[in-house]
PDB file of N, CA and C in Angstrom:
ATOM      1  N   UNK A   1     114.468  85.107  93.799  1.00  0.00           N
ATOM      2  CA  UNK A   1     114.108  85.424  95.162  1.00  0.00           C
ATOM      3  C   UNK A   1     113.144  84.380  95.720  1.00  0.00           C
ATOM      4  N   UNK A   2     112.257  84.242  94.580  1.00  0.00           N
ATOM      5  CA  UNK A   2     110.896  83.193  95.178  1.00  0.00           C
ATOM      6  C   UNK A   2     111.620  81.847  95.740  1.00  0.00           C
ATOM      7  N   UNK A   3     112.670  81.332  94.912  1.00  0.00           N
ATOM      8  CA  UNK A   3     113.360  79.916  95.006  1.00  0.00           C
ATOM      9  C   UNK A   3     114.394  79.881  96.351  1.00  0.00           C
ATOM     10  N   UNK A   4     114.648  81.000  96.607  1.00  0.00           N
ATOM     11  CA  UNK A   4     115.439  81.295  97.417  1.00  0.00           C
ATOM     12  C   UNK A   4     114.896  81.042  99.025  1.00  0.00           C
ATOM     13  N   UNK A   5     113.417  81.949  98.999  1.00  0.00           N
ATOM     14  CA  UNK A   5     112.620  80.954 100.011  1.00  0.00           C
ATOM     15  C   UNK A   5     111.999  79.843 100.235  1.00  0.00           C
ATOM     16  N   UNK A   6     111.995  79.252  98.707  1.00  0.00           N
ATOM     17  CA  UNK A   6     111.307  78.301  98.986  1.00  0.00           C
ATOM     18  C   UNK A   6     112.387  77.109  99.460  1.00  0.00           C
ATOM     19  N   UNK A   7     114.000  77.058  99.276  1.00  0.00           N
ATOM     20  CA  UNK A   7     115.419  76.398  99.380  1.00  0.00           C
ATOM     21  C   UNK A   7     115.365  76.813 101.024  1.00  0.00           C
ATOM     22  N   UNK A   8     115.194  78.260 101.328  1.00  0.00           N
ATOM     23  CA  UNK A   8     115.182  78.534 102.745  1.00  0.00           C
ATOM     24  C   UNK A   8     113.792  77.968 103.895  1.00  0.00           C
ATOM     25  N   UNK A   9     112.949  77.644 103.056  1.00  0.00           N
ATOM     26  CA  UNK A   9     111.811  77.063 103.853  1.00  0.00           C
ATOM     27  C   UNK A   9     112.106  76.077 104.119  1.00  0.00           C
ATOM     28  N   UNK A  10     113.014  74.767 103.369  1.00  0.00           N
ATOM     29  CA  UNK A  10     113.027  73.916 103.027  1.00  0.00           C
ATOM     30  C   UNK A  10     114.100  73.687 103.897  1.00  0.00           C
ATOM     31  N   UNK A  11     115.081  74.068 104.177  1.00  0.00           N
ATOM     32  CA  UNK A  11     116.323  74.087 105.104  1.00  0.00           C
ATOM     33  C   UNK A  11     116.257  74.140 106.625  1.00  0.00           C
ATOM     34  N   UNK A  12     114.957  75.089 106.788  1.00  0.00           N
ATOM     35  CA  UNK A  12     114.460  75.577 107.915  1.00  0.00           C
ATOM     36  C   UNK A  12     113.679  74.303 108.510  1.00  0.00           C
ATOM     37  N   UNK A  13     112.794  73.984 107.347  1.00  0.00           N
ATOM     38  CA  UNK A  13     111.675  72.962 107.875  1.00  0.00           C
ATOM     39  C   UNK A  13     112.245  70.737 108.152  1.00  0.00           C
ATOM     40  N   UNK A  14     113.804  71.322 107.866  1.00  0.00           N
ATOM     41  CA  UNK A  14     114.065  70.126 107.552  1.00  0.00           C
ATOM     42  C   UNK A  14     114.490  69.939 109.464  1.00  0.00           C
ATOM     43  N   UNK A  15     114.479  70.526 109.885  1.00  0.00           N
ATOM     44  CA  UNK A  15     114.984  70.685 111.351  1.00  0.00           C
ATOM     45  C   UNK A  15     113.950  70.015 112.244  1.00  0.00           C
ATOM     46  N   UNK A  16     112.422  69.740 111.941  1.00  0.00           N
ATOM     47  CA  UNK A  16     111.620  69.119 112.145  1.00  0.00           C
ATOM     48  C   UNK A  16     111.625  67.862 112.888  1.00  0.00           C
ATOM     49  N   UNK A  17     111.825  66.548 112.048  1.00  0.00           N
ATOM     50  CA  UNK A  17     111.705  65.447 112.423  1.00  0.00           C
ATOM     51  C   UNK A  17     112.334  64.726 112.126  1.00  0.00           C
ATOM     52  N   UNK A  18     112.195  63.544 111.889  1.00  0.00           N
ATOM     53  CA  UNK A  18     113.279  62.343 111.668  1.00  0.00           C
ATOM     54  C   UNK A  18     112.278  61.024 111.057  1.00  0.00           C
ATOM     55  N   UNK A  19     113.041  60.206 111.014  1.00  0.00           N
ATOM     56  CA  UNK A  19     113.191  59.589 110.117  1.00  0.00           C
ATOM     57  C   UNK A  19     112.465  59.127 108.696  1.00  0.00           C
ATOM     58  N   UNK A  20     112.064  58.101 108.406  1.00  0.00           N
ATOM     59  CA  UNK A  20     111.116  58.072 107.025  1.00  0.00           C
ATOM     60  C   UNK A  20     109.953  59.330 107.021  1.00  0.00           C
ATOM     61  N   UNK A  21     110.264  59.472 105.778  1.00  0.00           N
ATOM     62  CA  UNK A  21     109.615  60.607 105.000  1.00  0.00           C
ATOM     63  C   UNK A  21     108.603  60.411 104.294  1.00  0.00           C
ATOM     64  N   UNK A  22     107.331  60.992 104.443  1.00  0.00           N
ATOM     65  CA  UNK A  22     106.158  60.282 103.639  1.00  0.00           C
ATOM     66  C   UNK A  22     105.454  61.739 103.302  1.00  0.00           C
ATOM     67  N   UNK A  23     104.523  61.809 102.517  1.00  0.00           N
ATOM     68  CA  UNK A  23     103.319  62.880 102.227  1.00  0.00           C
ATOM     69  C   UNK A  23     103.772  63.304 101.129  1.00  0.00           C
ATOM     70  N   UNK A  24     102.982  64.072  99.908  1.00  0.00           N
ATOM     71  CA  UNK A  24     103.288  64.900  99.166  1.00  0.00           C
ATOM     72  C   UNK A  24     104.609  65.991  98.983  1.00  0.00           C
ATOM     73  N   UNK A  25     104.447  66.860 100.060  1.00  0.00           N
ATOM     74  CA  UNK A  25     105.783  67.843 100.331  1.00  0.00           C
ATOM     75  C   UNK A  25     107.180  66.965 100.499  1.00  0.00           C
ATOM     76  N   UNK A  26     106.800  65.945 101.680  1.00  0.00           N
ATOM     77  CA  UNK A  26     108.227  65.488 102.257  1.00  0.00           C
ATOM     78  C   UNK A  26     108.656  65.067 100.865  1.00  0.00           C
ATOM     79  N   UNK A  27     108.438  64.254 100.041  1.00  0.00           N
ATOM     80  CA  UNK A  27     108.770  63.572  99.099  1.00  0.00           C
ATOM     81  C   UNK A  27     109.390  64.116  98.034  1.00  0.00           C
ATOM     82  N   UNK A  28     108.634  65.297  97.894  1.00  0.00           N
ATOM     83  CA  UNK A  28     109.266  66.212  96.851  1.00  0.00           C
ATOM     84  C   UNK A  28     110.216  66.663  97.218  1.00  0.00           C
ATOM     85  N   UNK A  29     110.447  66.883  98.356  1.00  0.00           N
ATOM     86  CA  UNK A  29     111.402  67.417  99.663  1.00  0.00           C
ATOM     87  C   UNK A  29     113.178  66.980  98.746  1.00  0.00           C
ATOM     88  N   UNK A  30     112.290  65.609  99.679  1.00  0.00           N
ATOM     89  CA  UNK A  30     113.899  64.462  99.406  1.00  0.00           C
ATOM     90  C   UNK A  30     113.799  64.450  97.629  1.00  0.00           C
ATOM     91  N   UNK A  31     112.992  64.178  97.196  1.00  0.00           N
ATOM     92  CA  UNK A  31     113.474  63.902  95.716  1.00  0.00           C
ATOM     93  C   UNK A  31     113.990  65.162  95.028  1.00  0.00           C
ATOM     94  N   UNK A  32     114.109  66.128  95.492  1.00  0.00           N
ATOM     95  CA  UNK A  32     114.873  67.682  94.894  1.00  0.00           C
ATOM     96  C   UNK A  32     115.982  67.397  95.064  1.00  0.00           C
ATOM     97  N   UNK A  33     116.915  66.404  95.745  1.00  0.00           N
ATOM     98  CA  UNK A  33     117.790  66.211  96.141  1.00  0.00           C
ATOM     99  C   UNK A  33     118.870  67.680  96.423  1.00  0.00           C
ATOM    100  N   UNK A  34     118.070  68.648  96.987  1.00  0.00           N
ATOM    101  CA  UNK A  34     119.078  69.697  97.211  1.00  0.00           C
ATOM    102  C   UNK A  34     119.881  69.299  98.527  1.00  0.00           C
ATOM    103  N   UNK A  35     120.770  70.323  98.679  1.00  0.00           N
ATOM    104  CA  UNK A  35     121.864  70.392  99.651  1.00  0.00           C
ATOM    105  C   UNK A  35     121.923  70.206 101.368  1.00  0.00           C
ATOM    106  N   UNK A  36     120.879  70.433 101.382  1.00  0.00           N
ATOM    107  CA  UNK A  36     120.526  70.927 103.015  1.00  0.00           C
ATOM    108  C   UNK A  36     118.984  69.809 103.150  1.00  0.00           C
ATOM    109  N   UNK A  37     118.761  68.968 102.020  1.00  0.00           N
ATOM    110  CA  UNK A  37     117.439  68.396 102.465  1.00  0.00           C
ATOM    111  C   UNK A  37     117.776  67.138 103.133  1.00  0.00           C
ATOM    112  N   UNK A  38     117.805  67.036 103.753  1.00  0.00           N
ATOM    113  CA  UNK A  38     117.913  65.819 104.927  1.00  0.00           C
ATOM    114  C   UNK A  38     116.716  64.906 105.211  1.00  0.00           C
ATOM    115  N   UNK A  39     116.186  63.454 105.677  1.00  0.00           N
ATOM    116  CA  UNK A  39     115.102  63.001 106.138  1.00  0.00           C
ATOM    117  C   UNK A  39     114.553  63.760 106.819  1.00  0.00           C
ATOM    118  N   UNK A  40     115.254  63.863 107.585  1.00  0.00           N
ATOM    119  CA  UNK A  40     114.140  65.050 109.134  1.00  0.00           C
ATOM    120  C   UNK A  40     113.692  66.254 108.449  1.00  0.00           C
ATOM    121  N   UNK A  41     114.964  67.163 107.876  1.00  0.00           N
ATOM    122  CA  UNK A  41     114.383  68.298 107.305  1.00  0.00           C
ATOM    123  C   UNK A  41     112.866  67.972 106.815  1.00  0.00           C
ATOM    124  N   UNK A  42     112.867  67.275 105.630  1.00  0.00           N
ATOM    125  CA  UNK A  42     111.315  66.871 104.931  1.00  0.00           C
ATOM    126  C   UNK A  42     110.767  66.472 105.458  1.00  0.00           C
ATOM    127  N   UNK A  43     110.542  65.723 106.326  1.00  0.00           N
ATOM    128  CA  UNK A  43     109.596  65.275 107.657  1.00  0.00           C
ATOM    129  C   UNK A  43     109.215  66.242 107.962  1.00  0.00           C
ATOM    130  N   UNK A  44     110.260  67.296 108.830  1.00  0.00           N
ATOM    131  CA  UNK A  44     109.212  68.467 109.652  1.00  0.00           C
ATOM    132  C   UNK A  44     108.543  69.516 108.537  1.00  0.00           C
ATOM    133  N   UNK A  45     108.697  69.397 107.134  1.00  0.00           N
ATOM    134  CA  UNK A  45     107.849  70.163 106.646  1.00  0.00           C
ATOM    135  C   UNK A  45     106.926  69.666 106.340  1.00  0.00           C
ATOM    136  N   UNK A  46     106.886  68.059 105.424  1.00  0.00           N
ATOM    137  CA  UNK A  46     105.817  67.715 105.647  1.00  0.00           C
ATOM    138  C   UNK A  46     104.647  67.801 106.782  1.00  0.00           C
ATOM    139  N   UNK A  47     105.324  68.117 108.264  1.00  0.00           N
ATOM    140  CA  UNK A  47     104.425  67.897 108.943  1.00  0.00           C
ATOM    141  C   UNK A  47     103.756  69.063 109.122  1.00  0.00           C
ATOM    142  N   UNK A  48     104.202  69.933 109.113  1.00  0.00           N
ATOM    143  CA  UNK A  48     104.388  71.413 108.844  1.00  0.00           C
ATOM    144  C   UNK A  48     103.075  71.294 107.913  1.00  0.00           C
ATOM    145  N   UNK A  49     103.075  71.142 106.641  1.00  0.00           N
ATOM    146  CA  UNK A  49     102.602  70.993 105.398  1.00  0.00           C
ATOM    147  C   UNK A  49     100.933  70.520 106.129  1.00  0.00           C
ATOM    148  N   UNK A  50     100.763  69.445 106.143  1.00  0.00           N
ATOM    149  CA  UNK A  50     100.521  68.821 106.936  1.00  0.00           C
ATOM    150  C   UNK A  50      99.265  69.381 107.716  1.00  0.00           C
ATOM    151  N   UNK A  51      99.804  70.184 108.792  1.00  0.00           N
ATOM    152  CA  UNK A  51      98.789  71.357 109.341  1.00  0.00           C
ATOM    153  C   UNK A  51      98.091  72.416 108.528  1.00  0.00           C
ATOM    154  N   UNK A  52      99.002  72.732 107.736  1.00  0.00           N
ATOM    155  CA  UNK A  52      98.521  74.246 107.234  1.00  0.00           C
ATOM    156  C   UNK A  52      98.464  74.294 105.807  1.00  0.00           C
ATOM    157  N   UNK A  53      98.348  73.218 105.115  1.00  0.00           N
ATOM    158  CA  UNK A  53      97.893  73.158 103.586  1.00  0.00           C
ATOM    159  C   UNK A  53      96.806  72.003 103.136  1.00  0.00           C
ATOM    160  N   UNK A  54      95.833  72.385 102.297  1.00  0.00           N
ATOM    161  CA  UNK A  54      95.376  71.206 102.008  1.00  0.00           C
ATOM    162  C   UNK A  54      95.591  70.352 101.322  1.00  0.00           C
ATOM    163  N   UNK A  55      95.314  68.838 100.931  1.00  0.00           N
ATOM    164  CA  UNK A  55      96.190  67.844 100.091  1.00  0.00           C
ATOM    165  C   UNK A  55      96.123  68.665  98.809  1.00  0.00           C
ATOM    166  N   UNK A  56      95.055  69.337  97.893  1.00  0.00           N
ATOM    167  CA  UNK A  56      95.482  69.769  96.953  1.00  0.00           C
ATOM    168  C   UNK A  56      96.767  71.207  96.833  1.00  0.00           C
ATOM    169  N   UNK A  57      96.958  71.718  98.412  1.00  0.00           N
ATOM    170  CA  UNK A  57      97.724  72.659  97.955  1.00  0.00           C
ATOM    171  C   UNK A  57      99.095  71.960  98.143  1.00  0.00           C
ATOM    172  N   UNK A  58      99.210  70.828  99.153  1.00  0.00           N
ATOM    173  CA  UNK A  58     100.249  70.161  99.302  1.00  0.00           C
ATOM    174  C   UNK A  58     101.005  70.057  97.799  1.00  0.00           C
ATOM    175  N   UNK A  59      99.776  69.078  97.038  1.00  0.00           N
ATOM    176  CA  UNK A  59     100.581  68.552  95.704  1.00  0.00           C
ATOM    177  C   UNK A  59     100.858  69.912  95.102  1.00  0.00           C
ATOM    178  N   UNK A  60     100.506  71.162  94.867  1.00  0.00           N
ATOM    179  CA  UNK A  60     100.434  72.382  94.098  1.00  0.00           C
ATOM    180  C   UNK A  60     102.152  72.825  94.744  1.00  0.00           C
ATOM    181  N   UNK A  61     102.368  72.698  95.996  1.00  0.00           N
ATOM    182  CA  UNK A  61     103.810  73.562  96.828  1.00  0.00           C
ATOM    183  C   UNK A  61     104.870  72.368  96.607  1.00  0.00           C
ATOM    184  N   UNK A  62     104.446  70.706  96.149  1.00  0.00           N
ATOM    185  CA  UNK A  62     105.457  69.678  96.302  1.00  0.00           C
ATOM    186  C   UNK A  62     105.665  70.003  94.606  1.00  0.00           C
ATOM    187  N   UNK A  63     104.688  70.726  93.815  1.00  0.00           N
ATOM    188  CA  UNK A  63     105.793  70.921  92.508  1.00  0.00           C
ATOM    189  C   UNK A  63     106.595  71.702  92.936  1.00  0.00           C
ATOM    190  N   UNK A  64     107.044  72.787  93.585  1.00  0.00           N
ATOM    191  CA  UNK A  64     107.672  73.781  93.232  1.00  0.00           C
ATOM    192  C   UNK A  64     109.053  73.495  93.718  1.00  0.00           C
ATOM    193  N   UNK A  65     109.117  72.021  93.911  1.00  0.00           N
ATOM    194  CA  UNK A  65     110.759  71.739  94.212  1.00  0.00           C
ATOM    195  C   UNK A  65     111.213  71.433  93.137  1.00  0.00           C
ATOM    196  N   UNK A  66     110.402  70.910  91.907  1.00  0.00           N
ATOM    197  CA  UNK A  66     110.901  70.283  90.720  1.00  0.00           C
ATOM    198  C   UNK A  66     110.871  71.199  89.419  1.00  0.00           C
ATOM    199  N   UNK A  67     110.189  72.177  89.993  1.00  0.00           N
ATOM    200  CA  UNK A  67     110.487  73.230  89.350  1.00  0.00           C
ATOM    201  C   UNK A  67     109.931  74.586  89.575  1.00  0.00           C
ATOM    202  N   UNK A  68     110.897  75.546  90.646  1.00  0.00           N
ATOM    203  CA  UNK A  68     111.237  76.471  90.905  1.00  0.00           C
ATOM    204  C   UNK A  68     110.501  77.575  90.087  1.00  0.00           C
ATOM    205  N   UNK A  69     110.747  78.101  89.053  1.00  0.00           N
ATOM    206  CA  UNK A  69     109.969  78.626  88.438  1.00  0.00           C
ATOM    207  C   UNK A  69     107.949  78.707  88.324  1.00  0.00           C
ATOM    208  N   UNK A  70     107.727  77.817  88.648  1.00  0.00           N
ATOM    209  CA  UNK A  70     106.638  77.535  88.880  1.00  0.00           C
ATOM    210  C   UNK A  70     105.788  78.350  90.026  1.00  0.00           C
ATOM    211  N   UNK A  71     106.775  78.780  91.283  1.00  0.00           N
ATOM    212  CA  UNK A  71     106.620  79.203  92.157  1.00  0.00           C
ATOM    213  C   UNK A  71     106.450  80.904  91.983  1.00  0.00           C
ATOM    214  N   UNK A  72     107.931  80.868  91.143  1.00  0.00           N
ATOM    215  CA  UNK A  72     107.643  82.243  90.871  1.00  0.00           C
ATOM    216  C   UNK A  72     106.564  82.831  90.128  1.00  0.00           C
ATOM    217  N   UNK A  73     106.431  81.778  89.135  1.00  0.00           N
ATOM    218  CA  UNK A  73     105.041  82.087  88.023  1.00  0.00           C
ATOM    219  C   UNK A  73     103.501  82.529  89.390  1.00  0.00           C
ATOM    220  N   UNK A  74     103.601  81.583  89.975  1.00  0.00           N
ATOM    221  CA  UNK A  74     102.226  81.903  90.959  1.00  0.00           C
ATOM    222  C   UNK A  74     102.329  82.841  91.822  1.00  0.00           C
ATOM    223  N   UNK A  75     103.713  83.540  92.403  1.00  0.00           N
ATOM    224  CA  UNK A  75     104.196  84.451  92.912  1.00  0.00           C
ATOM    225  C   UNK A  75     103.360  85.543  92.180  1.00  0.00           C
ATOM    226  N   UNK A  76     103.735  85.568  91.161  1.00  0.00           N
ATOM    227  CA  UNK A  76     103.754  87.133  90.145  1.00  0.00           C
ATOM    228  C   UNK A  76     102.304  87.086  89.547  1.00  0.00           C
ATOM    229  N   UNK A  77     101.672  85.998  90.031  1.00  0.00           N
ATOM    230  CA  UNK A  77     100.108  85.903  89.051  1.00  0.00           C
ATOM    231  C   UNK A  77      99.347  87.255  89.542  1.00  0.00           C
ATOM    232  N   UNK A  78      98.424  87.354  88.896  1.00  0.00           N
ATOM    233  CA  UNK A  78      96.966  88.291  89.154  1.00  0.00           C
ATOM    234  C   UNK A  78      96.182  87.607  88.870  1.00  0.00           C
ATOM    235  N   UNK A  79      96.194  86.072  88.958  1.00  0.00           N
ATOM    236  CA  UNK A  79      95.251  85.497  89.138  1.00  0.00           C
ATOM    237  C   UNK A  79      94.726  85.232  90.661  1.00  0.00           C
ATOM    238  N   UNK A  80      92.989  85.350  90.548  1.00  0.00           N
ATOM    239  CA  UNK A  80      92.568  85.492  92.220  1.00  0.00           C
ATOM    240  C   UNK A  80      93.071  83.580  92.653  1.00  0.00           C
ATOM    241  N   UNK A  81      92.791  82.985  92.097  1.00  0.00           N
ATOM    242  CA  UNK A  81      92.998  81.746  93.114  1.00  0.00           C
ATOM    243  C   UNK A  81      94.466  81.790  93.315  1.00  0.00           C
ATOM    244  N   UNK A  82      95.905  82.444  92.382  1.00  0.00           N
ATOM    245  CA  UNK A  82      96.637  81.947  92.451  1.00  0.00           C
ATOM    246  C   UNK A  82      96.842  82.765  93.334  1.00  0.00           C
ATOM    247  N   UNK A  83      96.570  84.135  94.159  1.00  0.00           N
ATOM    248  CA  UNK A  83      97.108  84.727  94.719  1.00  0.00           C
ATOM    249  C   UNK A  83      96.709  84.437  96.269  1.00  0.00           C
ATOM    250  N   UNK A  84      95.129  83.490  96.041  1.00  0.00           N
ATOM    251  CA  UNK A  84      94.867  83.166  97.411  1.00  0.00           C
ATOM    252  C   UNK A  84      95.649  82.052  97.882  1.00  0.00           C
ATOM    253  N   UNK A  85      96.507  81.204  97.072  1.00  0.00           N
ATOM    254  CA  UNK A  85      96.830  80.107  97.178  1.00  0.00           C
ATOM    255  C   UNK A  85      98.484  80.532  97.547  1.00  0.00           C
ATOM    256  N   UNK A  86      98.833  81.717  97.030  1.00  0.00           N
ATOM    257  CA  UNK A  86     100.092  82.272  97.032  1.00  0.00           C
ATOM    258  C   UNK A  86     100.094  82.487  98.925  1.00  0.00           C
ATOM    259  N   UNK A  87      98.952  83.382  99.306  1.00  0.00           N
ATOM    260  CA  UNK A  87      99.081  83.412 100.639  1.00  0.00           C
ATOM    261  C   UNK A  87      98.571  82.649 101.433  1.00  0.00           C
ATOM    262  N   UNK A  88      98.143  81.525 101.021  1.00  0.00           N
ATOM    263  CA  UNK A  88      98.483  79.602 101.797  1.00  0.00           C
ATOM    264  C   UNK A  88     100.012  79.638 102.519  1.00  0.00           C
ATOM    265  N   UNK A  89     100.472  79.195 101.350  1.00  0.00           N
ATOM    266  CA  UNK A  89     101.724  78.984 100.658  1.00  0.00           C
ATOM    267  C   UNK A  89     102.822  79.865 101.720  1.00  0.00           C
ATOM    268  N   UNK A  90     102.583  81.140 101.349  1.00  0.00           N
ATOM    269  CA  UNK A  90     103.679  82.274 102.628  1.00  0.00           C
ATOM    270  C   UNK A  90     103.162  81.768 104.033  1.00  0.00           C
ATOM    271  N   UNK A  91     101.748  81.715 104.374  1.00  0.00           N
ATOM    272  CA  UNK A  91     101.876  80.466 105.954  1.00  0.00           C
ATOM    273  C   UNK A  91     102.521  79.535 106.194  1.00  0.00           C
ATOM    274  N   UNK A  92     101.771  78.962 104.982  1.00  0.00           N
ATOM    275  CA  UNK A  92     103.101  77.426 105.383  1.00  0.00           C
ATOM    276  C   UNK A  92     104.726  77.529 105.542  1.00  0.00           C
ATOM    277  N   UNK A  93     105.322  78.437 104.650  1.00  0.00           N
ATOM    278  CA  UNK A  93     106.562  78.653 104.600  1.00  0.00           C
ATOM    279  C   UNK A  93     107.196  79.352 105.703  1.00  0.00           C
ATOM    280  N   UNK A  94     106.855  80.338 106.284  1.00  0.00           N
ATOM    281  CA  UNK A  94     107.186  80.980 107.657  1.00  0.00           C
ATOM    282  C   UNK A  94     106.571  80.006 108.667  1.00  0.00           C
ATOM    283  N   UNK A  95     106.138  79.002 108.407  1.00  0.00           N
ATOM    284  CA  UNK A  95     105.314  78.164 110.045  1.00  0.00           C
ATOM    285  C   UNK A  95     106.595  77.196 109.925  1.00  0.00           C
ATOM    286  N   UNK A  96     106.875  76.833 108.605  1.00  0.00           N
ATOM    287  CA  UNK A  96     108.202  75.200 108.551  1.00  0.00           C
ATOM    288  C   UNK A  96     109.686  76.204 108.827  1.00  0.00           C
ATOM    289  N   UNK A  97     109.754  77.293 108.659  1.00  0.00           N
ATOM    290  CA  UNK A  97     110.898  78.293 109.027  1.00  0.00           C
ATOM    291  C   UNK A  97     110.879  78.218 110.216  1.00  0.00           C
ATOM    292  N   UNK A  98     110.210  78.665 110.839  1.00  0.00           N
ATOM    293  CA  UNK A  98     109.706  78.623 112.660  1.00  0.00           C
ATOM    294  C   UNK A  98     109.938  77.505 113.204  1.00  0.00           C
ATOM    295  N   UNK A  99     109.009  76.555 112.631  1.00  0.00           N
ATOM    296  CA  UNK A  99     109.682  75.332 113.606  1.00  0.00           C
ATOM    297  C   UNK A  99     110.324  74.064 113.197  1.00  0.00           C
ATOM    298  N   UNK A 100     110.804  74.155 112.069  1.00  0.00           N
ATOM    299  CA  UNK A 100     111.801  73.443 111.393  1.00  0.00           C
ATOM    300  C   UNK A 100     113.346  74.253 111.549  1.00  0.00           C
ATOM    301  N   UNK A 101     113.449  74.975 112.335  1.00  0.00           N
ATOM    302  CA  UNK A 101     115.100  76.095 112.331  1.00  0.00           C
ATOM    303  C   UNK A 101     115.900  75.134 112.852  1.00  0.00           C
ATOM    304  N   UNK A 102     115.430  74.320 113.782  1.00  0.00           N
ATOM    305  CA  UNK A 102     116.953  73.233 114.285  1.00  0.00           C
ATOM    306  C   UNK A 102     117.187  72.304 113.830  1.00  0.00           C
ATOM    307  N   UNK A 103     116.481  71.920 112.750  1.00  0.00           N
ATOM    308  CA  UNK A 103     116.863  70.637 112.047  1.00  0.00           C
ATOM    309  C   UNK A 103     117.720  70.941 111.021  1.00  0.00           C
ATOM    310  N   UNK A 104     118.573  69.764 111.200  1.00  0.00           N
ATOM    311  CA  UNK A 104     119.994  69.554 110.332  1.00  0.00           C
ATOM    312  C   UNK A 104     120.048  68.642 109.831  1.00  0.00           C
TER     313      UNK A 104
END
């Protein structure tokens, strides 16, 4: 389920921007090489990213393209930072959903 939004954040947020891709997120973005990740897509999340994460949570959300599980692990924690960091994380992901939806 966790991977599922994070593939759907990622689809959403790719609707963003265009062309070269730079920052922590975007990068991980494009290097997941999934289906729907496009330059722009990762652009507008990076930018996304960008606003509403800090560089350390950036690098913490640009693992979870390389490995999925990871996400879920911090999902399911009862750990206090991981859970404050968990609801970073659900901002950022509904903000690059929002305004990453038209990028293709």
């Amino acid at each position: 389920m966790r991977s599922l939004m994070i593939f759907g954040a990622l689809a959403t947020v790719a609707a963003c921007g265009g062309g070269g891709v730079s920052g922590t997120v975007g990068e991980a973005c494009i290097d997941a090489d999934r289906r729907n990740a496009s330059p722009a897509l990762c652009s507008c999340v990076q930018q996304v990213a960008s606003r509403t994460l800090s560089g350390r949570d950036q690098s913490r959300a640009a693992a979870f393209f390389a490995e999925p599980q990871m996400a879920q692990d911090t999902r399911q924690s009862d750990r206090r930072g991981d859970e404050a960091f968990w609801d970073r994380y659900k901002v950022f992901s509904e903000a690059a959903k929002r305004q990453c939806r038209s990028v293709s």
